[in-house]
N, C-alpha and C. Protein backbone atom coordinates (compact mmCIF):
# COMPACT_ATOMS: atom_id res chain seq x y z
N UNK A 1 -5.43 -22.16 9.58
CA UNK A 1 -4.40 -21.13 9.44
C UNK A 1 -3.98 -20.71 10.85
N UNK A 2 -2.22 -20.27 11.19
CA UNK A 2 -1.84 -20.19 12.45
C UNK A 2 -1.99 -18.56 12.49
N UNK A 3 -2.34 -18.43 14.09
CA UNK A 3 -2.26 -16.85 14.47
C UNK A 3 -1.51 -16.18 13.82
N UNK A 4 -0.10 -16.65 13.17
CA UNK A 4 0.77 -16.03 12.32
C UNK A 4 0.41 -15.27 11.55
N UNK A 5 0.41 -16.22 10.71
CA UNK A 5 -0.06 -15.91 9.07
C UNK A 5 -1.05 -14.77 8.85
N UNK A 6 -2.38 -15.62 9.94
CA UNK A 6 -3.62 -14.58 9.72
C UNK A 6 -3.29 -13.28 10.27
N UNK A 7 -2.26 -13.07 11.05
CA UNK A 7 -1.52 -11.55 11.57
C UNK A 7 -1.01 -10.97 10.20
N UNK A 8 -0.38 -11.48 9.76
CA UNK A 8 0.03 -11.15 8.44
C UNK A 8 -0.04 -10.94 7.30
N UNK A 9 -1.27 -11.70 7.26
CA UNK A 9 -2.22 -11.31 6.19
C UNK A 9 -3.25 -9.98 6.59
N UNK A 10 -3.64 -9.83 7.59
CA UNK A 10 -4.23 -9.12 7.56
C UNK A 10 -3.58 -7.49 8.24
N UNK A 11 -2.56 -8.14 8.31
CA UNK A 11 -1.06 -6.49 8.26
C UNK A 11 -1.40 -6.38 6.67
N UNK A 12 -1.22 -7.18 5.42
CA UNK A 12 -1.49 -6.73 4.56
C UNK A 12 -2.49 -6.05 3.97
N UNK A 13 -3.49 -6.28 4.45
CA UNK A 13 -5.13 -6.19 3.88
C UNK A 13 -5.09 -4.27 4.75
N UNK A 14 -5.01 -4.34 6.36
CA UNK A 14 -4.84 -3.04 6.66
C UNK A 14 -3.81 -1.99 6.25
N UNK A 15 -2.63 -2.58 5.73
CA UNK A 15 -1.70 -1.20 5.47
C UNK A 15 -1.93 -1.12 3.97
N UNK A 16 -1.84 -2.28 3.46
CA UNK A 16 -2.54 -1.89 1.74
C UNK A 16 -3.99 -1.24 1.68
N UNK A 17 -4.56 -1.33 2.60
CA UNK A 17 -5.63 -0.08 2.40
C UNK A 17 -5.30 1.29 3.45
N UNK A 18 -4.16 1.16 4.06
CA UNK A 18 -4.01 2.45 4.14
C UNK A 18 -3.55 3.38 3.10
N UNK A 19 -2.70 2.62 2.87
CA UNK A 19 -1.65 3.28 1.67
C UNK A 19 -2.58 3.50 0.81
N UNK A 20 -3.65 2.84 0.26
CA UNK A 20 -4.09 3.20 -0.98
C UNK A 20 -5.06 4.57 -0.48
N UNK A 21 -5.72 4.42 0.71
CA UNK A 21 -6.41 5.74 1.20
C UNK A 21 -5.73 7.27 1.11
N UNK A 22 -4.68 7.29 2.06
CA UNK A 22 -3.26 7.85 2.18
C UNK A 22 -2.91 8.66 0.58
N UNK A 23 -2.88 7.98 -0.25
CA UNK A 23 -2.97 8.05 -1.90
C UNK A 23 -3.81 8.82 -2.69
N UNK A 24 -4.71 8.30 -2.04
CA UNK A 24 -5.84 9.17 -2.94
C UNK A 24 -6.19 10.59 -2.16
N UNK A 25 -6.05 10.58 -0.72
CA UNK A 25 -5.71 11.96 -0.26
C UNK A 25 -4.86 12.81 -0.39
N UNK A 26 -3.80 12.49 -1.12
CA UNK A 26 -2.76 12.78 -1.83
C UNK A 26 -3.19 13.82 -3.30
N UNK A 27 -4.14 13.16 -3.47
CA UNK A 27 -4.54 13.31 -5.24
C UNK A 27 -5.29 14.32 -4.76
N UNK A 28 -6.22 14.43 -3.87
CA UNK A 28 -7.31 15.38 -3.42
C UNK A 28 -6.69 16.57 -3.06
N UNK A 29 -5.12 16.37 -2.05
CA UNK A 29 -4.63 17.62 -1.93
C UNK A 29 -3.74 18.60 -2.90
N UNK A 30 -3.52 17.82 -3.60
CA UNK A 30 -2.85 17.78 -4.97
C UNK A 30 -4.08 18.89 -5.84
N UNK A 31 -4.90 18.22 -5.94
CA UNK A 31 -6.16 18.78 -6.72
C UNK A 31 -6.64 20.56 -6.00
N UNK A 32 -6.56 20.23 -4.62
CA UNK A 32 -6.76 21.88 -3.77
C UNK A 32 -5.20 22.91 -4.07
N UNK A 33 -4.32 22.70 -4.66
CA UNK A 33 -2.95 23.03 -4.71
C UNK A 33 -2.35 22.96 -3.76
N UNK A 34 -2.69 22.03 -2.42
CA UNK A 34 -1.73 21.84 -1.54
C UNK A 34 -0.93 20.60 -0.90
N UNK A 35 0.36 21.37 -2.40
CA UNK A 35 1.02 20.28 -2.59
C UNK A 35 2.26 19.73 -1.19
N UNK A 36 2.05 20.81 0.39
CA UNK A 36 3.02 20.09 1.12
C UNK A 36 2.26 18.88 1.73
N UNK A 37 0.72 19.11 1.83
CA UNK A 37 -0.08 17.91 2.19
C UNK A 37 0.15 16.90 1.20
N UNK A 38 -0.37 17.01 -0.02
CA UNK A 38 0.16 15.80 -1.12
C UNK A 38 1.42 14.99 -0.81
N UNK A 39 2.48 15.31 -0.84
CA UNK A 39 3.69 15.13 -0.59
C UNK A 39 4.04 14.15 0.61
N UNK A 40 2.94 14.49 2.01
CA UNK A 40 3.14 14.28 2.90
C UNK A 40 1.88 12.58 2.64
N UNK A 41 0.90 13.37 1.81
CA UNK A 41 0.57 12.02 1.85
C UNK A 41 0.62 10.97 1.15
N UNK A 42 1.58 10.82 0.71
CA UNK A 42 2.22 10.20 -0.52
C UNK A 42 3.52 9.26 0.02
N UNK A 43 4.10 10.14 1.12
CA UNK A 43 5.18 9.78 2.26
C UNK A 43 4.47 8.62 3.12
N UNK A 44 2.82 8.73 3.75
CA UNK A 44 2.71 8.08 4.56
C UNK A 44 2.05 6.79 3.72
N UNK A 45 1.94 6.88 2.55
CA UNK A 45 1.31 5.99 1.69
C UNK A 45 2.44 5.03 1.52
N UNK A 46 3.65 5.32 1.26
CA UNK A 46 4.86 4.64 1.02
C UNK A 46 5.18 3.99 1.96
N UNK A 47 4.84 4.96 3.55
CA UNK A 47 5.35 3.90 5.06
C UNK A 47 4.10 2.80 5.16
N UNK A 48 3.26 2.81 5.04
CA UNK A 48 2.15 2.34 5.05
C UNK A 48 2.80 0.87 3.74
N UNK A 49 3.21 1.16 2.60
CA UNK A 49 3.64 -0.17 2.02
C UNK A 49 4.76 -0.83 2.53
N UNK A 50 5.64 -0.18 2.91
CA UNK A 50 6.62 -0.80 3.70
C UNK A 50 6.31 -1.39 4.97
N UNK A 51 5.16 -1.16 5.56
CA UNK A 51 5.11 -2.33 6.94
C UNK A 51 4.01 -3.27 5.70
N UNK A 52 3.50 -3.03 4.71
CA UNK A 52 3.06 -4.34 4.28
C UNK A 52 4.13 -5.13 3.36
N UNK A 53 5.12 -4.70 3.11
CA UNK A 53 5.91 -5.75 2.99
C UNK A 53 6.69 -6.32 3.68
N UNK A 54 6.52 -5.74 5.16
CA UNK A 54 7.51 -6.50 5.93
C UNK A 54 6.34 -7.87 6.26
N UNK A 55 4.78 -7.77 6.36
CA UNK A 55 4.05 -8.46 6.84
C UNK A 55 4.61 -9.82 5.48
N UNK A 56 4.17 -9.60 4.27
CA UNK A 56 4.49 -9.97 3.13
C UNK A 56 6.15 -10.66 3.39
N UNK A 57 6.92 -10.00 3.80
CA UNK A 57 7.85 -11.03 3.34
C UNK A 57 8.06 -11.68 4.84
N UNK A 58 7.77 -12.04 5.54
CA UNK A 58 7.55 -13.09 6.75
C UNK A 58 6.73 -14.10 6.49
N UNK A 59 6.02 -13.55 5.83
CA UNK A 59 4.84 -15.33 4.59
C UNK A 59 6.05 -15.89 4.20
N UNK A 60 6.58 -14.91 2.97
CA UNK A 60 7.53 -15.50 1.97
C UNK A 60 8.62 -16.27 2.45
N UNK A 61 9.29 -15.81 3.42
CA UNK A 61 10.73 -16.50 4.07
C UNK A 61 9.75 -17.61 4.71
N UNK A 62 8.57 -17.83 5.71
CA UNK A 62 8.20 -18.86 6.46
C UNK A 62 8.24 -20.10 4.74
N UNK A 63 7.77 -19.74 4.32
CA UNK A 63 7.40 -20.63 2.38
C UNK A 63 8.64 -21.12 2.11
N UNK A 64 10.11 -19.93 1.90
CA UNK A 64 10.76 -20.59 1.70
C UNK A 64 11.41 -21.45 2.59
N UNK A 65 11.25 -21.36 3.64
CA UNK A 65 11.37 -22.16 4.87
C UNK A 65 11.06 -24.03 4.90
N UNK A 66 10.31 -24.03 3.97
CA UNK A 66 9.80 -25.21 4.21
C UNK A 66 7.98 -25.61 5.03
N UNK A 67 7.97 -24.10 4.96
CA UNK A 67 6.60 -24.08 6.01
C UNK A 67 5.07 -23.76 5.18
N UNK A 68 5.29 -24.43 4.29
CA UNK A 68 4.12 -23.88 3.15
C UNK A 68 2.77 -24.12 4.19
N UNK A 69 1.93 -23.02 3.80
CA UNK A 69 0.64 -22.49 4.62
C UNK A 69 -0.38 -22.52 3.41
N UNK A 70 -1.62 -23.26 3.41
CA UNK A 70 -3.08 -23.21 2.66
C UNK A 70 -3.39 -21.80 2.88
N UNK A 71 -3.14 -21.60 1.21
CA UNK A 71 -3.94 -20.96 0.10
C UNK A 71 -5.25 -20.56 0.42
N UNK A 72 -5.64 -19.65 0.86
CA UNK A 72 -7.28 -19.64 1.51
C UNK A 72 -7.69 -18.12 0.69
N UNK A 73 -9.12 -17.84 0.43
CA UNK A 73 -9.29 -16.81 -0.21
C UNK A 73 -8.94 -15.14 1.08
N UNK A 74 -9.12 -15.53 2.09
CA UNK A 74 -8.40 -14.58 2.22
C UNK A 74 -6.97 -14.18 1.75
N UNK A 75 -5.78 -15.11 2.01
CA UNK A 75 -4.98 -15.04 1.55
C UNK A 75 -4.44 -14.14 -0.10
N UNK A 76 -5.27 -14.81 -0.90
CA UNK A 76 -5.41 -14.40 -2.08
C UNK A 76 -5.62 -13.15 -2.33
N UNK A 77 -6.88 -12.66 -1.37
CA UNK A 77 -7.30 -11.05 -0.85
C UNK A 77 -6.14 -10.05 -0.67
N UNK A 78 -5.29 -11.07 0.74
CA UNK A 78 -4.54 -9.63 0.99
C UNK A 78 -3.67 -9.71 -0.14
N UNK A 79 -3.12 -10.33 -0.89
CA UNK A 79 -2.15 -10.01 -2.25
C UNK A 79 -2.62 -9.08 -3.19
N UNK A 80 -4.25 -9.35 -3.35
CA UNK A 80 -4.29 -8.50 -4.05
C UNK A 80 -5.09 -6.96 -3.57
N UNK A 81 -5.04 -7.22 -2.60
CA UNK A 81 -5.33 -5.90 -2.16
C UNK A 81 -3.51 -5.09 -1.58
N UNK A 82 -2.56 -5.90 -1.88
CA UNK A 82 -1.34 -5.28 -1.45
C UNK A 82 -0.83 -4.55 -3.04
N UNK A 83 -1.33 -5.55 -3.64
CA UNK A 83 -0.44 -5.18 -5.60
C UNK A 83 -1.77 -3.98 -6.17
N UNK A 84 -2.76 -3.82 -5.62
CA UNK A 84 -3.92 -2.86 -6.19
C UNK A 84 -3.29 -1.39 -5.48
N UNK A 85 -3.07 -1.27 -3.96
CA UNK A 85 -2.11 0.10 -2.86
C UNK A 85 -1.18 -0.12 -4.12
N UNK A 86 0.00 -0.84 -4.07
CA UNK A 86 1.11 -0.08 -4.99
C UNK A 86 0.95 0.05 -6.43
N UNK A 87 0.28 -0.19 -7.00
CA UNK A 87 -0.28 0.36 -8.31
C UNK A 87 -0.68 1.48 -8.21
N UNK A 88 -2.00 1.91 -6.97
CA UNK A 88 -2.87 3.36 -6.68
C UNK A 88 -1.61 4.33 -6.48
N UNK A 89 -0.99 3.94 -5.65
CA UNK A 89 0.28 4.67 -4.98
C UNK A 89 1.21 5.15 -6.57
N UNK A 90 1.57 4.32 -6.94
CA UNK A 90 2.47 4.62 -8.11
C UNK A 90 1.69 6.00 -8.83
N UNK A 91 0.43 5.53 -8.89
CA UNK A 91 -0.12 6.14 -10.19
C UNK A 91 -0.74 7.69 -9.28
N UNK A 92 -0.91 7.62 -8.26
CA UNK A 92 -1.08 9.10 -7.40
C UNK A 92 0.48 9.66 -7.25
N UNK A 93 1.42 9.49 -7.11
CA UNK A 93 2.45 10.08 -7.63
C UNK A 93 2.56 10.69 -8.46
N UNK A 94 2.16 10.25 -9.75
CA UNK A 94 2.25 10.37 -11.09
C UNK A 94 1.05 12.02 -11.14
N UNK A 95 0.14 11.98 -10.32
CA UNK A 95 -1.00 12.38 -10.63
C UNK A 95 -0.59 13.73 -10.19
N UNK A 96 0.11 13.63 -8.63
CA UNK A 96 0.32 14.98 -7.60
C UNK A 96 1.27 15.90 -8.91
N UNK A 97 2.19 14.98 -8.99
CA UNK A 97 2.89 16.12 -10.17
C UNK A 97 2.66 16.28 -11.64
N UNK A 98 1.61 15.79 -11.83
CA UNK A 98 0.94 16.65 -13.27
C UNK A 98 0.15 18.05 -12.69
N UNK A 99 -0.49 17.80 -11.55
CA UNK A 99 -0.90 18.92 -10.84
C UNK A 99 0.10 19.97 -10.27
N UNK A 100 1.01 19.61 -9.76
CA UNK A 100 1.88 20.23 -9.84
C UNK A 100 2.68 21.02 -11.05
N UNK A 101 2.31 20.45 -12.03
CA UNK A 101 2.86 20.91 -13.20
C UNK A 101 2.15 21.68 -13.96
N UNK A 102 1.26 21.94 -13.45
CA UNK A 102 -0.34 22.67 -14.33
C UNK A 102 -0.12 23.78 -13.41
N UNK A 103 -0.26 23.52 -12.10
CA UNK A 103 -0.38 24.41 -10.65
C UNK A 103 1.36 25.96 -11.16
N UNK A 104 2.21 25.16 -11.33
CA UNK A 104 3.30 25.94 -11.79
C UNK A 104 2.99 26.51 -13.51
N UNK A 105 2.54 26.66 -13.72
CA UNK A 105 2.25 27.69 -15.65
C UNK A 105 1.32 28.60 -14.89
């Protein structure tokens, strides 16, 4: 595997576990009622997926390129440690404003 890739994969593996960290501190501040921290960390959970898809789609364009790169279990890793962050992320969203919604009655 070229310096590339393994840069890029493992841009994925670190910002998909930021984001998913980022997330769940989200839920925690959410849970204390402080929802401008939630908010905020929910914001950096989202920037945090967006530099992993920029890592993510520089694989993808090199692929469609013609430049297909071996399948290695890391590889496999950072995907699914990128699709597990935006699932957590989705679903801590979901979470801050049920708390929010309890927090307001």
């Amino acid at each position: 595997m070229d310096e590339k890739n393994l840069e890029a994969i493992m841009g994925l593996i670190m910002y998909g576990g930021n984001a998913k960290s980022d997330a769940m501190e989200a839920i925690a501040a959410a849970k204390k009622g402080d929802f401008e921290l939630a908010d905020q960390k929910i914001k950096d959970a989202e920037a945090s997926l967006v530099e992993a898809h920029h890592s993510q789609t520089g694989l993808l364009t090199k692929e469609a390129q013609g430049d297909h790169m071996t399948v290695t279990l890391l590889t496999v890793h950072s995907q699914d440690h990128l699709m597990t962050s935006i699932a957590f992320t989705d679903l801590a969203k979901e979470i801050v404003d049920l708390y929010r919604h309890v927090d307001a009655k």
